[in-house]
C-alpha atoms as a PDB file:
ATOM      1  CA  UNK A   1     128.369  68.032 141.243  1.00  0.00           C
ATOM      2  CA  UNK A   2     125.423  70.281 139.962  1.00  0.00           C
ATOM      3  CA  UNK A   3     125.787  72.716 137.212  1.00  0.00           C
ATOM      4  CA  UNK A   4     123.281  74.910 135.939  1.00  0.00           C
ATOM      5  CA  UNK A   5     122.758  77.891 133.105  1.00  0.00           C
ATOM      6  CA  UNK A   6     120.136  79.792 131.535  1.00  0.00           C
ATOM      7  CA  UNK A   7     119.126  80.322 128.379  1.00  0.00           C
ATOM      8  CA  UNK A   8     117.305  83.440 126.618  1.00  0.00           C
ATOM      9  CA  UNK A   9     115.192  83.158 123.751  1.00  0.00           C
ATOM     10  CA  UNK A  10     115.126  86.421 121.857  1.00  0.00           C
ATOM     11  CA  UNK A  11     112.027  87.583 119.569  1.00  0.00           C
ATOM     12  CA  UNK A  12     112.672  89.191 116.635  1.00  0.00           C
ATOM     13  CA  UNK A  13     111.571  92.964 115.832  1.00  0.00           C
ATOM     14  CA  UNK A  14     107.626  93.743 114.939  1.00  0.00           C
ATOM     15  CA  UNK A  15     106.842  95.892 112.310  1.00  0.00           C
ATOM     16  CA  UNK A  16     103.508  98.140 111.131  1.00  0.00           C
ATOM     17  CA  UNK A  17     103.160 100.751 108.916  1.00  0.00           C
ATOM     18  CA  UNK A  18     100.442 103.528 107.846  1.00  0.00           C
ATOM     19  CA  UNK A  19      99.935 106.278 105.402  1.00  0.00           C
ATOM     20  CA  UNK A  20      99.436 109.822 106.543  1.00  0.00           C
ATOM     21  CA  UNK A  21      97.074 111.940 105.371  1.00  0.00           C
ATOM     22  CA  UNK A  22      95.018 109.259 103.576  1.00  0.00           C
ATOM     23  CA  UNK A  23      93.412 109.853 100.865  1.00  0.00           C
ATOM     24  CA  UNK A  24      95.220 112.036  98.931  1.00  0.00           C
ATOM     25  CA  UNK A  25      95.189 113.996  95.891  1.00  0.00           C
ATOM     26  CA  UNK A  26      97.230 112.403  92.408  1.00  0.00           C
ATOM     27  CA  UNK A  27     100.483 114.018  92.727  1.00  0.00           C
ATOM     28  CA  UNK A  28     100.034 114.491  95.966  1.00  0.00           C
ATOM     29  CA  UNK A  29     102.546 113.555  99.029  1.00  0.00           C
ATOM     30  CA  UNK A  30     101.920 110.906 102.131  1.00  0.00           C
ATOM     31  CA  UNK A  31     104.194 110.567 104.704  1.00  0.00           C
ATOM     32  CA  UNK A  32     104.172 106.660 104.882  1.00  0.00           C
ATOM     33  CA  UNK A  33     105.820 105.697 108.339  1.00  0.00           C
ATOM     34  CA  UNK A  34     107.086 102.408 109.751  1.00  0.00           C
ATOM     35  CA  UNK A  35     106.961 101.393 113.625  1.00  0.00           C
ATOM     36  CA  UNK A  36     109.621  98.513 114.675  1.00  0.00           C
ATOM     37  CA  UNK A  37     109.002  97.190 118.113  1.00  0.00           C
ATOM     38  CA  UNK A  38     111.088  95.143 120.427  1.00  0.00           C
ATOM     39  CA  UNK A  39     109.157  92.919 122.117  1.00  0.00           C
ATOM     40  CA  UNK A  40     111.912  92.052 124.605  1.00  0.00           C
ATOM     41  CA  UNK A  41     111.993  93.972 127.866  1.00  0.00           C
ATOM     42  CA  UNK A  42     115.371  92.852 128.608  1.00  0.00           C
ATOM     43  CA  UNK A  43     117.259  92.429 125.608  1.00  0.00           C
ATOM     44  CA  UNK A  44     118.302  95.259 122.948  1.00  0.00           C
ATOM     45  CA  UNK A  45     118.342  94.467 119.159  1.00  0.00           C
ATOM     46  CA  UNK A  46     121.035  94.847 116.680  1.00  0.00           C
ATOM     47  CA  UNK A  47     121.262  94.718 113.029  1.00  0.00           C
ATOM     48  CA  UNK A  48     117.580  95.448 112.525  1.00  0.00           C
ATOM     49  CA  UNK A  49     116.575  95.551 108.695  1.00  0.00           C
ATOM     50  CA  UNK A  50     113.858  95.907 106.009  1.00  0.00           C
ATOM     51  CA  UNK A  51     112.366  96.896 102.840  1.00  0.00           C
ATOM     52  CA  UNK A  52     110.015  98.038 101.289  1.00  0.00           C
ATOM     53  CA  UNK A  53     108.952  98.261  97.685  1.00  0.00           C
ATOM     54  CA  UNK A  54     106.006 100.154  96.420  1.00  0.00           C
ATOM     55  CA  UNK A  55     103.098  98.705  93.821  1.00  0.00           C
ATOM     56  CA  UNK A  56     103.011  99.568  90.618  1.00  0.00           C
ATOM     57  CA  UNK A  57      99.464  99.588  89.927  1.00  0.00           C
ATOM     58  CA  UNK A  58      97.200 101.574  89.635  1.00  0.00           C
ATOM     59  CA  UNK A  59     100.548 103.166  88.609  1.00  0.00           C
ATOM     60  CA  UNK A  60     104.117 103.597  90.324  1.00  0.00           C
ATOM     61  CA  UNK A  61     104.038 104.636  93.628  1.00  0.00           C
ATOM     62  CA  UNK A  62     107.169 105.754  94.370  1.00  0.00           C
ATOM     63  CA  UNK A  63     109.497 108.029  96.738  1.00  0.00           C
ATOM     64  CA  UNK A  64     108.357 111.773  97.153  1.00  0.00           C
ATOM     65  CA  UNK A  65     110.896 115.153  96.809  1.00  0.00           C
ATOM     66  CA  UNK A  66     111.633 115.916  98.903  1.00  0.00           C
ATOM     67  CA  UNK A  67     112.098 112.822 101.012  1.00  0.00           C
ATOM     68  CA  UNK A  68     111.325 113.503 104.431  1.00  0.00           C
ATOM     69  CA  UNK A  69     113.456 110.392 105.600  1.00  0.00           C
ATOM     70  CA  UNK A  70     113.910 109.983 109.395  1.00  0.00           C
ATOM     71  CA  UNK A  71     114.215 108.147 111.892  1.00  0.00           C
ATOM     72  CA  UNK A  72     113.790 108.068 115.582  1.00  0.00           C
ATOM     73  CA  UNK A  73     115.099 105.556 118.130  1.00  0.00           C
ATOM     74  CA  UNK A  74     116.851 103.397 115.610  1.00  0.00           C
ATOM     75  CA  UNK A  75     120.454 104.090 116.362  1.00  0.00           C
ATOM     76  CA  UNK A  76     122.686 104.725 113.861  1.00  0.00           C
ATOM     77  CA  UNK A  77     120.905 102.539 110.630  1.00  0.00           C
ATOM     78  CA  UNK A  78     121.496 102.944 107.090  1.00  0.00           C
ATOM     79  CA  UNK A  79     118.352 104.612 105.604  1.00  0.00           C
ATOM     80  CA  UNK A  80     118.577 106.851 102.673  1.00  0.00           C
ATOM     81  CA  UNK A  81     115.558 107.037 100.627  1.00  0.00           C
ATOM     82  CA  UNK A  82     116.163 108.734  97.007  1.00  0.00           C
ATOM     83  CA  UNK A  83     113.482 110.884  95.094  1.00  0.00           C
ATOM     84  CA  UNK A  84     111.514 109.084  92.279  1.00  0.00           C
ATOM     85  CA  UNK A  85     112.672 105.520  93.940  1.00  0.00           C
ATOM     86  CA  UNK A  86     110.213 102.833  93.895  1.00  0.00           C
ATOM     87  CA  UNK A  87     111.364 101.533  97.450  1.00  0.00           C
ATOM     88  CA  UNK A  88     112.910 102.315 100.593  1.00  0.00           C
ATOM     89  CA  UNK A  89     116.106  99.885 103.014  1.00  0.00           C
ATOM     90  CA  UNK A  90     117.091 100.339 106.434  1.00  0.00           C
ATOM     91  CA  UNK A  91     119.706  98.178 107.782  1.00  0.00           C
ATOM     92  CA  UNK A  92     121.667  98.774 110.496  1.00  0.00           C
ATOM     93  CA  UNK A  93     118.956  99.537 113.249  1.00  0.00           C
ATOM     94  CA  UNK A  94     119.376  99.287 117.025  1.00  0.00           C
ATOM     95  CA  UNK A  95     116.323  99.188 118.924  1.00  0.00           C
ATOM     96  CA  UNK A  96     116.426  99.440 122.989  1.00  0.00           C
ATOM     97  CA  UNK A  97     115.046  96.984 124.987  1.00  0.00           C
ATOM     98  CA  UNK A  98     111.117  97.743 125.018  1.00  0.00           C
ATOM     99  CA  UNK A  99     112.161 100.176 123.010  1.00  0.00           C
ATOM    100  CA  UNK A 100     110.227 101.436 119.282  1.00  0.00           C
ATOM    101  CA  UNK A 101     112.107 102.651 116.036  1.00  0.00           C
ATOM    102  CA  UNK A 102     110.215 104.842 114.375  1.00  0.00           C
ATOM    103  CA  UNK A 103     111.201 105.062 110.410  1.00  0.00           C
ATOM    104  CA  UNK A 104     109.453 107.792 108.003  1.00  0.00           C
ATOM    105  CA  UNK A 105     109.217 108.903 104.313  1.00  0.00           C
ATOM    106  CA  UNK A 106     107.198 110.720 102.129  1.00  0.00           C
ATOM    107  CA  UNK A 107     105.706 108.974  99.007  1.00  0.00           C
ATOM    108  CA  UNK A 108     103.590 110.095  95.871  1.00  0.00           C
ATOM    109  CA  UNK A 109     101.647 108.074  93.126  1.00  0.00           C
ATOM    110  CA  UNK A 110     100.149 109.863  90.053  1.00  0.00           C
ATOM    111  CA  UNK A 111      96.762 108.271  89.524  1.00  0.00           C
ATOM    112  CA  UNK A 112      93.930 107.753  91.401  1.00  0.00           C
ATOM    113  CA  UNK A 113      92.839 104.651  92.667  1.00  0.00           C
ATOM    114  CA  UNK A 114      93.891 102.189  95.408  1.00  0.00           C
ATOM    115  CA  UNK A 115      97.762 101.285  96.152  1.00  0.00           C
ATOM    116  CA  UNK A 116      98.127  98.568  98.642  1.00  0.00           C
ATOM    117  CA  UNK A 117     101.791  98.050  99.668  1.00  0.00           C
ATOM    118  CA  UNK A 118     103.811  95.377 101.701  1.00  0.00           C
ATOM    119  CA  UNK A 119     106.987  95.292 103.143  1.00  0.00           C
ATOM    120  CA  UNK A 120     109.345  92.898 103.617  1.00  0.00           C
ATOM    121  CA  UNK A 121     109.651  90.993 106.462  1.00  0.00           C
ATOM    122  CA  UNK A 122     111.756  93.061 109.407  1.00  0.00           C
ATOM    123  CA  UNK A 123     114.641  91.477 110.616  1.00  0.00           C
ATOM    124  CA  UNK A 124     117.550  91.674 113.143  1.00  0.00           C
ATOM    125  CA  UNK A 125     120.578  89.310 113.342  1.00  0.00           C
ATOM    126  CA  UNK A 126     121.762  87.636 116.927  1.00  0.00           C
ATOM    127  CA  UNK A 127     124.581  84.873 117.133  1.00  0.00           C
ATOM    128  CA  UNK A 128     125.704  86.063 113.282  1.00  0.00           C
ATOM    129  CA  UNK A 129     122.472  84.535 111.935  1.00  0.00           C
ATOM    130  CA  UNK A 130     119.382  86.680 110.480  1.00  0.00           C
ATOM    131  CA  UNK A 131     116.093  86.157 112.404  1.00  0.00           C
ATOM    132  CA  UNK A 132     113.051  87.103 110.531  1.00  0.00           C
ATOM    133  CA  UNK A 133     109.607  88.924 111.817  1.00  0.00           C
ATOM    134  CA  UNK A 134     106.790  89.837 110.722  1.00  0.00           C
ATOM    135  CA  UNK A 135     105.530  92.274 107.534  1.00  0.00           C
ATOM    136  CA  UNK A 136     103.432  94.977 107.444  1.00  0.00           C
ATOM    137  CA  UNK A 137     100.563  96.349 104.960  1.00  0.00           C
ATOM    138  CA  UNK A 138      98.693  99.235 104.506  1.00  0.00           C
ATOM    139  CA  UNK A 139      96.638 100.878 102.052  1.00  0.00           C
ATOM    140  CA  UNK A 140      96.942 104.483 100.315  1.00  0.00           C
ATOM    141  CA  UNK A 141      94.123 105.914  98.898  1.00  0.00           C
ATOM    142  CA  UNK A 142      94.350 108.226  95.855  1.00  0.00           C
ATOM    143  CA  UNK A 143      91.325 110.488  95.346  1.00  0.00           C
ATOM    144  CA  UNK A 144      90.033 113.168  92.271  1.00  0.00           C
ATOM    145  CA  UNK A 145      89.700 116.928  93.631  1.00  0.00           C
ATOM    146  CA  UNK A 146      86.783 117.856  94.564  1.00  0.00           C
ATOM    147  CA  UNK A 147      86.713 121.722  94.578  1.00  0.00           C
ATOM    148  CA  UNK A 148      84.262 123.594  96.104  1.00  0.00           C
ATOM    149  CA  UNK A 149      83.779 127.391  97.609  1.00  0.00           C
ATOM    150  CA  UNK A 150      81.490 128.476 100.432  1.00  0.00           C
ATOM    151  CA  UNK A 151      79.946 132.056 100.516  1.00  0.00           C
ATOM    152  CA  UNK A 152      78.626 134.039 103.242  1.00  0.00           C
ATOM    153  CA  UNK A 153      77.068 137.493 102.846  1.00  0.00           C
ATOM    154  CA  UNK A 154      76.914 139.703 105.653  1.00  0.00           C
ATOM    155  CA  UNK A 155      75.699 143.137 105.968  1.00  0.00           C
ATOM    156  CA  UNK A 156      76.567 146.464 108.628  1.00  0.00           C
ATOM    157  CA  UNK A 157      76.087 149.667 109.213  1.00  0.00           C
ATOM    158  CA  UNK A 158      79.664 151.239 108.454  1.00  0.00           C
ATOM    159  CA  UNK A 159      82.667 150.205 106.057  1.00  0.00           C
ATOM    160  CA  UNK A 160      84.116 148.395 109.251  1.00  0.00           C
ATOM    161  CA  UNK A 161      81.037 146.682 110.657  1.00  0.00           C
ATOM    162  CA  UNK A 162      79.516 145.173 113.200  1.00  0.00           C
ATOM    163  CA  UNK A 163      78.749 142.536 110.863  1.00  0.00           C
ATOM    164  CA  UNK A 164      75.464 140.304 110.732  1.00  0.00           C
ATOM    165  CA  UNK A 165      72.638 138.335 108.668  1.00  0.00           C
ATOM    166  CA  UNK A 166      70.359 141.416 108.988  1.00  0.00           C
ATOM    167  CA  UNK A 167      70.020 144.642 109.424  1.00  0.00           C
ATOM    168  CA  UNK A 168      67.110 147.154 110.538  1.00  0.00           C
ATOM    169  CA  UNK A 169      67.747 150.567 108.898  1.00  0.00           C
ATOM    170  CA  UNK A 170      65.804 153.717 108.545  1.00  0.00           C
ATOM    171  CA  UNK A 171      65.097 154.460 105.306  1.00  0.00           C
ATOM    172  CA  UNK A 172      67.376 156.260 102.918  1.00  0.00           C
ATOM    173  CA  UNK A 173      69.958 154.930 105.362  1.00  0.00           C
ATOM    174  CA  UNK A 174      73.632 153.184 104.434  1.00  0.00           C
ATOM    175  CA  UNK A 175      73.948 149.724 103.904  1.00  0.00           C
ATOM    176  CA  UNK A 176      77.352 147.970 103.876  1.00  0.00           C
ATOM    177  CA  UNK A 177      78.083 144.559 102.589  1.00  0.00           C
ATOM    178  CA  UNK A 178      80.723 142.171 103.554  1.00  0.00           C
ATOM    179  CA  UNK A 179      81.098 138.663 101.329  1.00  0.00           C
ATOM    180  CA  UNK A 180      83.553 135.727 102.808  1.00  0.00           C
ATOM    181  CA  UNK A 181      84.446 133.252 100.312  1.00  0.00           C
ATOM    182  CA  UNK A 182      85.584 130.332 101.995  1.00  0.00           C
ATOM    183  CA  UNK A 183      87.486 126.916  99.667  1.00  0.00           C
ATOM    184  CA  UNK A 184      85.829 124.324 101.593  1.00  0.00           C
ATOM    185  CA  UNK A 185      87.056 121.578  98.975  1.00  0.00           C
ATOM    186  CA  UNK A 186      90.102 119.706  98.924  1.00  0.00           C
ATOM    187  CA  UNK A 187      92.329 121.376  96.530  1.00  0.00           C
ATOM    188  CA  UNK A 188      93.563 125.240  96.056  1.00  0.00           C
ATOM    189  CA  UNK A 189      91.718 127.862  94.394  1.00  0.00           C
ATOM    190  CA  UNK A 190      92.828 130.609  92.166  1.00  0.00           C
ATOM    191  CA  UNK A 191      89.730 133.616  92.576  1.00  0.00           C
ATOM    192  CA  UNK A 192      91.881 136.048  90.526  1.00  0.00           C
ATOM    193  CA  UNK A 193      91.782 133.836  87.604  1.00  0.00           C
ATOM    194  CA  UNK A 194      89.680 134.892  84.288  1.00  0.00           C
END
């Protein structure tokens, strides 16, 4: 007789992350995403996992409030980030075949300077035993302000305009002046302030 069988070989889950906006201001909030991937066009993933733990220098990055934890096309995971936490699980993940989880929180770090992060390797278990993948790294930038204000000065005929750079008038005639002040720096600016 002749017997015959297949056999699958399953990869495990691929992960990258990045920081979003980047740079930021100290004190300011990132939303720091993760993207798992199943490589496998045929087969779904279970028990998907990772973790992530935030540096400590130039000073302790660490979860933002509020949290902004979600996640899409993960299943049902555990993933429950806390404010002022200095990393971030998810267990529990399902990810379709072909299919991408998409996994998101928002982070803050006090001090300016460079914070370059690393997870831990992503996971997912098949046959009871835990398969590892791949870790991801990614860089967020922490900047000083840098205020500045733009000014432009226009001038019409009438309290309501038409407004321009210049004006021909006959003498002894009215002159109106219009003044936009615009914040073209990177942090809010208080014009009513002493």
């Amino acid at each position: 007789g002749v017997a015959s069988d297949s056999l699958t070989a399953v990869l495990p889950p691929v992960i990258a992350k990045g920081f979003d906006p980047d740079p930021i201001l100290a004190g300011g909030t990132s939303t720091l995403t993760f993207t798992l991937t199943n490589p496998n066009p045929s087969n779904a993933l279970s028990g998907v996992a990772f973790s992530d733990t935030f540096p400590l220098a130039p000073a302790a990055m660490t979860v933002a409030n509020p949290t902004g934890a979600s996640t899409s096309g993960c299943g049902v995971p555990t993933y429950a980030p806390v404010a002022g936490a200095g990393s971030v699980p998810f267990s529990g993940g399902t990810i379709a075949a072909g299919g991408t989880c998409a996994v998101s929180v928002n982070v803050t770090a006090p001090s300016i300077g460079t914070y370059s992060n690393t997870s831990g390797n992503v996971s997912h278990v098949i046959n009871a035993a835990t398969v590892n993948g791949n870790t991801a790294a990614d860089t967020l930038t922490v900047t000083t302000p840098h205020p500045a204000i733009g000014l432009l000065k226009q001038v019409g005929p009438t309290a309501s305009g038409s407004w321009s750079s210049f004006l021909a008038v006959a003498p002894a005639g009215n002159v109106f002046y219009r003044f936009v002040v615009e914040n073209a720096g990177d942090v809010a600016l208080d014009l009513t302030a002493p």
